[in-house]
Each structure stands twice: as C-alpha cells, then as structure tokens.
Protein backbone atom coordinates (compact mmCIF):
# COMPACT_ATOMS: atom_id res chain seq x y z
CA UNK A 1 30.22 -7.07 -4.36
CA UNK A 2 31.20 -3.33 -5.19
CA UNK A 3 30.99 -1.95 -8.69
CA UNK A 4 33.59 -0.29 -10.14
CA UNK A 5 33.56 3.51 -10.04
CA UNK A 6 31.96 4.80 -12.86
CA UNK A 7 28.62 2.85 -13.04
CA UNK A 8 25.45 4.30 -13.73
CA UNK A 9 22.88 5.06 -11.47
CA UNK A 10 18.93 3.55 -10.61
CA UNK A 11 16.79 7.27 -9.88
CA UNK A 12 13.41 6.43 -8.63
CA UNK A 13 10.83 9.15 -9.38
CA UNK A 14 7.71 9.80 -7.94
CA UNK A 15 4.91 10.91 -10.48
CA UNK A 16 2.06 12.88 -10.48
CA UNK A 17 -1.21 10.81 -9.00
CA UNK A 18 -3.45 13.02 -11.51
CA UNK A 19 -2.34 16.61 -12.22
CA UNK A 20 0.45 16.43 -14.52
CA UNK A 21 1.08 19.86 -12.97
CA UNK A 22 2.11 17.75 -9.86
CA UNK A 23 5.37 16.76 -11.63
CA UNK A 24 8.40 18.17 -10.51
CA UNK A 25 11.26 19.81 -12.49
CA UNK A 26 13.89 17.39 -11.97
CA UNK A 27 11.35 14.67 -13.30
CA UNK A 28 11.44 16.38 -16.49
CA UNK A 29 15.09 17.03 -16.63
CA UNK A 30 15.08 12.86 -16.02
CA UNK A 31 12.70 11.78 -18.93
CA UNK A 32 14.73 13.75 -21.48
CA UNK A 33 18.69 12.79 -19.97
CA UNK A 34 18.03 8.79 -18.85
CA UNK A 35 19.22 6.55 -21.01
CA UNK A 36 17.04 3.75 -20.05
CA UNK A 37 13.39 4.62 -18.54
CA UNK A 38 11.18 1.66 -16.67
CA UNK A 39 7.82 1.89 -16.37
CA UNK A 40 5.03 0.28 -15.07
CA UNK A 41 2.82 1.44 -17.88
CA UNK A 42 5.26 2.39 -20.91
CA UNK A 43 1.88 3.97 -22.57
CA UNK A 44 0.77 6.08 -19.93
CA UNK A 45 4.49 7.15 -18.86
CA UNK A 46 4.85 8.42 -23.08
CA UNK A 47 1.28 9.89 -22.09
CA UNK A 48 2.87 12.10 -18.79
CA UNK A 49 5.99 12.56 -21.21
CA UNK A 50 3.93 14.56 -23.80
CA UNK A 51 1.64 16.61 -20.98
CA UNK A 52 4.90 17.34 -19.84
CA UNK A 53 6.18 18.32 -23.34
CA UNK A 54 9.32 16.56 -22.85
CA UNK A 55 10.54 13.76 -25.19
CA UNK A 56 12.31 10.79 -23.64
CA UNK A 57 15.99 10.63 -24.78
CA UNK A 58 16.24 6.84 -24.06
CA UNK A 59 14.78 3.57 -24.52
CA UNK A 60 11.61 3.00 -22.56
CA UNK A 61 11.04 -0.88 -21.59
CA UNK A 62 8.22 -2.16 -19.53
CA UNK A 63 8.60 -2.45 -15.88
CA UNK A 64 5.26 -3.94 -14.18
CA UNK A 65 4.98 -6.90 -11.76
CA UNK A 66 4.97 -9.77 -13.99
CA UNK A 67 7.86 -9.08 -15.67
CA UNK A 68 10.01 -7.66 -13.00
CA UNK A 69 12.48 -10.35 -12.26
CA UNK A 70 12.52 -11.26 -16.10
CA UNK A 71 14.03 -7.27 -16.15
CA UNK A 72 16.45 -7.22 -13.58
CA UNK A 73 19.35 -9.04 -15.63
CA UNK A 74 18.90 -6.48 -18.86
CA UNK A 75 18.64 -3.22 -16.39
CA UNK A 76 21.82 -4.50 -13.88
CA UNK A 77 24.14 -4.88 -17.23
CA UNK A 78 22.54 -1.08 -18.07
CA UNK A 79 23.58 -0.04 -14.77
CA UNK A 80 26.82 -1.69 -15.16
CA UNK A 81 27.97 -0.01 -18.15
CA UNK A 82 27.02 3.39 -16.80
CA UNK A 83 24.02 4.34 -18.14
CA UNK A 84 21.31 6.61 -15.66
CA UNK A 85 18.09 3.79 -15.51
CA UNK A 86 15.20 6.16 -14.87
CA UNK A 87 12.41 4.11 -12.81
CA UNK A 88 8.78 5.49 -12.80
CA UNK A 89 5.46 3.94 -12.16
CA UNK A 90 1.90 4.65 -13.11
CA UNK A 91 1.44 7.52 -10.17
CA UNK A 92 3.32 8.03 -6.78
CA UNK A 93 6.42 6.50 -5.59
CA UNK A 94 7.70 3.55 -7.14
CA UNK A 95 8.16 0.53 -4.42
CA UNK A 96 5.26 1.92 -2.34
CA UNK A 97 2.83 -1.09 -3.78
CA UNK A 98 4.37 -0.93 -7.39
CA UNK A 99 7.29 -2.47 -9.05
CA UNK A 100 10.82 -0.79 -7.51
CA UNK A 101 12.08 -2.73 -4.58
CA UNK A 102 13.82 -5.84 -6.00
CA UNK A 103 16.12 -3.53 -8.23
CA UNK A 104 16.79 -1.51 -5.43
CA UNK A 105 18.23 -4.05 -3.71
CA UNK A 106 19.74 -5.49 -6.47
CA UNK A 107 21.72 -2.13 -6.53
CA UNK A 108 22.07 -2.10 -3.56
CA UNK A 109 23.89 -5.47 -3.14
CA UNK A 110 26.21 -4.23 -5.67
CA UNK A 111 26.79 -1.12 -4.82
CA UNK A 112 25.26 0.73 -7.30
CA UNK A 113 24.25 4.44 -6.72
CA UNK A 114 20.01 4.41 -5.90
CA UNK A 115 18.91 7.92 -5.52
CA UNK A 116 15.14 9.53 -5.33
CA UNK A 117 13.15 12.54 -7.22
CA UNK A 118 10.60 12.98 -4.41
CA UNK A 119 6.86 13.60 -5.35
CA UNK A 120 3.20 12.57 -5.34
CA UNK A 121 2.36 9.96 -2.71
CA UNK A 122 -1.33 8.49 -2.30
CA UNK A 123 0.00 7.79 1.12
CA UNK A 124 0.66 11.05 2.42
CA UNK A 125 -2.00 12.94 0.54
CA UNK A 126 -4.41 10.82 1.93
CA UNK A 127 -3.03 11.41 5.76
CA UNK A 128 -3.36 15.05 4.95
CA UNK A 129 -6.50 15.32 3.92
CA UNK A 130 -8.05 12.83 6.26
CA UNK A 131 -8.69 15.35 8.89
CA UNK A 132 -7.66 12.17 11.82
CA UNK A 133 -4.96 12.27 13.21
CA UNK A 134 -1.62 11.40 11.88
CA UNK A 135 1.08 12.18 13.87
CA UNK A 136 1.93 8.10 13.68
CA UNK A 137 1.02 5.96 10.94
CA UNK A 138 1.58 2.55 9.38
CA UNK A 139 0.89 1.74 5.70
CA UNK A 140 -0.70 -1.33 5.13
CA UNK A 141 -1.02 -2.17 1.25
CA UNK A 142 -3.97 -3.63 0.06
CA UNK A 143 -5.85 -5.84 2.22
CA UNK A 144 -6.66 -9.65 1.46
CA UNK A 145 -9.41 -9.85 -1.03
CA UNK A 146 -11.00 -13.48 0.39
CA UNK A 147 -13.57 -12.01 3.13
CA UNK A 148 -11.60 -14.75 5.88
CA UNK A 149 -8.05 -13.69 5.27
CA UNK A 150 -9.57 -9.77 5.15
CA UNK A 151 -11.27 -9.99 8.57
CA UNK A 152 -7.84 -11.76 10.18
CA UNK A 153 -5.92 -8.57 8.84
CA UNK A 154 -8.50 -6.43 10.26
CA UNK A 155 -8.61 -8.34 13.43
CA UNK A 156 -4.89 -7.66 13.77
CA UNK A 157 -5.16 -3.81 13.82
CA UNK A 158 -7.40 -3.99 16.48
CA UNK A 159 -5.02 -2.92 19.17
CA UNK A 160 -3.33 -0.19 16.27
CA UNK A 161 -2.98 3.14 17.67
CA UNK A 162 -1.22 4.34 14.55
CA UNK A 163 -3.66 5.63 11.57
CA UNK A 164 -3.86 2.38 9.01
CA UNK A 165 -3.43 3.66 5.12
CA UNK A 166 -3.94 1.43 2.74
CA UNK A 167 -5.52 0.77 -0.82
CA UNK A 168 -8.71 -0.85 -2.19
CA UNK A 169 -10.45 -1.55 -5.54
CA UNK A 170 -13.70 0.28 -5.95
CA UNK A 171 -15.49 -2.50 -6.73
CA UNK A 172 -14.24 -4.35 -3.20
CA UNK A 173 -14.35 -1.18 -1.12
CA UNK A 174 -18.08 -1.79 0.43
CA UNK A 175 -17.02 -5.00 1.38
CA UNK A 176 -13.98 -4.36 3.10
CA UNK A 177 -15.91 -1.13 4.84
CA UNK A 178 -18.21 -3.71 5.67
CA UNK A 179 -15.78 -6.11 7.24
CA UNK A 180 -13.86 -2.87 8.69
CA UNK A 181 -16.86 -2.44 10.73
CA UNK A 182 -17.69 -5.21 12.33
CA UNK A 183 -14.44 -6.42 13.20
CA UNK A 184 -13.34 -2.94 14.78
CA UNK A 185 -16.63 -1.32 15.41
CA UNK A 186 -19.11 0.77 13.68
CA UNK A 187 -18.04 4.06 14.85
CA UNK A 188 -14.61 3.83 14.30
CA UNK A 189 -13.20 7.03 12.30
CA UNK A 190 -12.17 6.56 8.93
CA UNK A 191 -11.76 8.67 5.62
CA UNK A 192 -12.23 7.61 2.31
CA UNK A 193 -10.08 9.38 -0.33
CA UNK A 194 -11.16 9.01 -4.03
CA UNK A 195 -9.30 10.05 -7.32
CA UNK A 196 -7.03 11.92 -5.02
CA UNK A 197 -5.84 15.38 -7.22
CA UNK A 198 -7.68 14.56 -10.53
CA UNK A 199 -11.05 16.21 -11.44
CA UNK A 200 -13.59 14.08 -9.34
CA UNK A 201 -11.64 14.26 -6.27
CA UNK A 202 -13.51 13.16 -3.39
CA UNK A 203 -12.97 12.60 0.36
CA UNK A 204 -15.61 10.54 2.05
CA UNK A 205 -15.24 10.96 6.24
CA UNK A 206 -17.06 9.21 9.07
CA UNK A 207 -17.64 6.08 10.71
CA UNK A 208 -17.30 2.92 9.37
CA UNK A 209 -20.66 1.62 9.38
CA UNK A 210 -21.66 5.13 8.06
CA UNK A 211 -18.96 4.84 4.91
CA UNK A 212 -20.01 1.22 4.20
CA UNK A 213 -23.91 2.23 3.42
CA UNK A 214 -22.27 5.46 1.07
CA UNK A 215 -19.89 2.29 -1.07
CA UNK A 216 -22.65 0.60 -1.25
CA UNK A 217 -23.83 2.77 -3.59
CA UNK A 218 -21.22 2.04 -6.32
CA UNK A 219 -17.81 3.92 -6.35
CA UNK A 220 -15.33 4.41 -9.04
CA UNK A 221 -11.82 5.11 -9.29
CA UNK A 222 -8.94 5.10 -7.59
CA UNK A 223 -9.19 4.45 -3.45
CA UNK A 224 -6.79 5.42 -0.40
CA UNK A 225 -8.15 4.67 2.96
CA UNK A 226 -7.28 5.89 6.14
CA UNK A 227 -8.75 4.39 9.40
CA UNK A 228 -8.29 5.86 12.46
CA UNK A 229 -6.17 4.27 15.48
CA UNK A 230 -7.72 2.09 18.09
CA UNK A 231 -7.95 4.61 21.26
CA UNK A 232 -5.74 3.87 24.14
CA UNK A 233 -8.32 2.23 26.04
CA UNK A 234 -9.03 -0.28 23.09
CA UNK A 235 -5.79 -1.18 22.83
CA UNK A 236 -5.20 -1.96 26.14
CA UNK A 237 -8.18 -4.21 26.95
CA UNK A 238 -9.26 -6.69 24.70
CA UNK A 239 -11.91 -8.89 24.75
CA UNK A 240 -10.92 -12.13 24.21
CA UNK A 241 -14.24 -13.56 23.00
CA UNK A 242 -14.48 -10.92 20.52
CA UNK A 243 -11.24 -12.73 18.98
CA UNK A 244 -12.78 -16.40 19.09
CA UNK A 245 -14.14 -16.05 15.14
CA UNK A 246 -10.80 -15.09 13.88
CA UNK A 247 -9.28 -17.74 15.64
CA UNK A 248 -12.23 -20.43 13.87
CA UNK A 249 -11.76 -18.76 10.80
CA UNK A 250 -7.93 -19.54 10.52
CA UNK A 251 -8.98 -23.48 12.06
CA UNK A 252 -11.62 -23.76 9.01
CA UNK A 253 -8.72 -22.75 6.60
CA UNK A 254 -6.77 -25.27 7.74
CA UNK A 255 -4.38 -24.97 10.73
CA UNK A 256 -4.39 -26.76 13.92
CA UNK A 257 -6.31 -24.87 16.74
CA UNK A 258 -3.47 -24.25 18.98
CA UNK A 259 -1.47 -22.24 15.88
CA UNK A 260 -4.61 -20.27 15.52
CA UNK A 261 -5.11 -19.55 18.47
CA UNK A 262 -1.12 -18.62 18.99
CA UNK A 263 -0.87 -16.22 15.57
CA UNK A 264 -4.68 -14.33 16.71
CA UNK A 265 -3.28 -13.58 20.13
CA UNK A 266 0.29 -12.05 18.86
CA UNK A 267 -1.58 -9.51 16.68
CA UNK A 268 -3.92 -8.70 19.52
CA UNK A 269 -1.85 -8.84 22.33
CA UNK A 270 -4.02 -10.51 24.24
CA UNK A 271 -2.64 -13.43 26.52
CA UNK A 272 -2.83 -16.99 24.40
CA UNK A 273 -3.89 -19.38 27.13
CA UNK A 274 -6.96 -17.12 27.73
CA UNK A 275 -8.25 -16.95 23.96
CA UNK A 276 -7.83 -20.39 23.95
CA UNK A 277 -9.87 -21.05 27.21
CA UNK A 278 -12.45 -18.62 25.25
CA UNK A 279 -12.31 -20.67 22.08
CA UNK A 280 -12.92 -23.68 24.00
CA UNK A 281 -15.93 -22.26 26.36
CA UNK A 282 -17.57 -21.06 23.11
CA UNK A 283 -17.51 -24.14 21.29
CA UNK A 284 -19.15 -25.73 24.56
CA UNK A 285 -21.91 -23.39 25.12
C-alpha cells in the first residue's frame, strides 16, 4: 500500500556514543523541528538535548524494545498525518542492536519516506581502531549468553575470514574471551574496545587467551569486540574432531544426532558424513 503524497517522514539519527561533541548539525536541527521524537531512553535523549543546548519542539515518547510493537500503531497514524517522527537511540545508529527496524519496515511497506542523519557507530569505531584488518567484516550482535549456545556461535565462525564485531556485557566478557579461545584458538587476534570516545576509553589488543586473563580482572563499561578472521589456511581445512563437542552439545540440548551433526557441519563447511563418522568414532573410543 502507497501513502498518499504528503505524509510525514521516519529520520533515523545516529547519536553520539560518548562525546556529545560527536553529534552532528543536522541532529540538532532534528531535535528542535520533529514533531514526534522516539527514544530508547527518553531521559538520556532530554540529557543529549540539553548538552546540545537545543530544546525538543515535539513530543518525546519512549521507544525501547519492550514496547516497540505496542508503538508502532501511535507513530504510523503520526506518520500518516504528516508529521517528521524523529527516531534516536541511547548511542549509535538506531536498528544496529537497538529498537529501529520494525518501523522501518513498517514505512517501508507503506511507502512512507525513511531517511538517515549518519553518525557515531560502535561498529565502525571499533574496526578502526582495532589495528586488524578490516577490509571485510560481518557484525554479529551479541553473542548467546548460556556458555552451550555461546560456544556453537563461536564454533560457527571458525571458518570466518571476515573480522567478527560484536557486543558484550562487562560482566560476561571474560567468559566469552574464555570460550573465544578455546573454541578458535588461543592466539587468535582480537581487540577489545571499551567506553569507545568517552573519558576512560580503552582498547585492549592481543590474543585471545592473552585478553581473557586481562577480563578476568573485572571490566566496566561499555564493550565492542573485534576478532580477527580465521586465516585462509583455517578456513580451508577443518578438523572434524575438533567439531565433535559442538555437535554433543546441541544432542544434550535436545536434538536428534543426525540434525546436530547436519547444522555443525553447514557453519563449518566441513563435509557432514565425515563429522558424523567422527562423532561416532569418539563416542566409541
């Protein structure tokens, strides 16, 4: 269905990750012309409005994950009548891991206008400053918090030759390190970028085993991780019996052996009938 001409417009805008300084000009010019402003944090968005010294024109309504779809209706029917729905979450770009994507394509399947104020993004910063290389990357969200479902992700970027971003609470961080290592090996690269842009900025690099024995001391704040891609080599031989515990770990949670064994292989790329064989010598020996 098309909208009539007219409508309003959804702008998604990107916002600083510490700096306020970080904020761009149009993002300003936003806050104080938007009629409606969503945010995933409506007190720390009036915080950014004041360091900004600009005072939002329009209503400001809540915006975070549990209350998305509950949202939609109320912002559509803003959109609707015309009005610009400004949509901003607590740093970086909104729909990268924050609330965004279902009104986008909401609007989209109507046809209302979606445009972007570009900005801050955790994401890139982190690839910048990560001194691995980046040429290629894939972002990967946050990872599984259950150790099982973590070390199946993990085993599934074995093979990656991209550079893996992706987030982690401090307080999980060691563990996931510590998983990190094991699973794709103690000297594999990684960086670990902390409070990225705000006052205690830090960038942790090294291998994994290496970074694991640092979190172990206790880390704060927010986390970005980048790990480097598997080397050619790696990703072109696998060992199979280095796959047989993530296959075991998905038949403990439940599934049938031969489904393991079938969803292991496809993120390893390693041939099914021979991890199989493996899982079958192993339990043997």
């Amino acid at each position: 269905m098309q909208v009539e001409s007219g409508s309003g417009r959804l702008v998604l805008a990107a916002t600083p990750l510490g700096d306020s300084r970080d904020a761009s000009p149009r993002l300003v010019a936003a806050f104080a012309e938007s009629e409606v402003i969503a945010a995933e944090d409506t007190r720390r968005t009036r915080s950014l409005a004041a360091a900004l010294d600009v005072r939002p024109s329009g209503r400001v309504v809540s915006f975070y994950d549990a209350v998305e779809n509950a949202r939609l209706p109320m912002l559509l029917e803003a959109l609707r009548s015309g009005s610009t729905v400004l949509l901003v979450t607590d740093a970086g770009m909104p729909s990268v891991s924050d609330p965004g994507y279902r009104l986008v394509a909401a609007c989209a399947a109507e046809g209302i206008t979606v445009t972007c104020l570009p900005g801050p993004s955790a994401v890139t910063t982190a690839l910048a400053v990560s001194g691995l290389p980046c040429e290629r990357f894939c972002f990967e969200g946050f990872p599984p918090r259950k150790s099982g479902d973590r070390r199946r992700w993990l085993t599934s970027l074995r093979t990656e030759q991209r550079a893996v971003v992706f987030f982690e609470a401090p307080h999980r961080l060691a563990a996931t390190l510590a998983d990190a290592a094991e699973v794709l090996g103690a000297e594999r690269k990684a960086a670990v970028c902390r409070e990225l842009t705000k006052q205690y900025e830090e960038v942790r690099r090294g291998g994994l085993a290496e970074l694991t024995a640092w979190a172990e001391e206790g880390v704060r704040g927010e986390i970005t991780v980048v790990l480097a891609g598997a080397a050619a080599d790696e990703s072109a031989v696998t060992d199979v019996n280095a796959l047989v515990p993530a296959v075991e770990e998905r038949v403990a949670g439940g599934e049938r052996l031969k489904e393991a064994t079938a969803a292991v292989a496809a993120s390893s790329g390693v041939s099914r009938k021979a991890l199989y064989d493996a899982v079958l010598a192993q339990r043997q020996a």
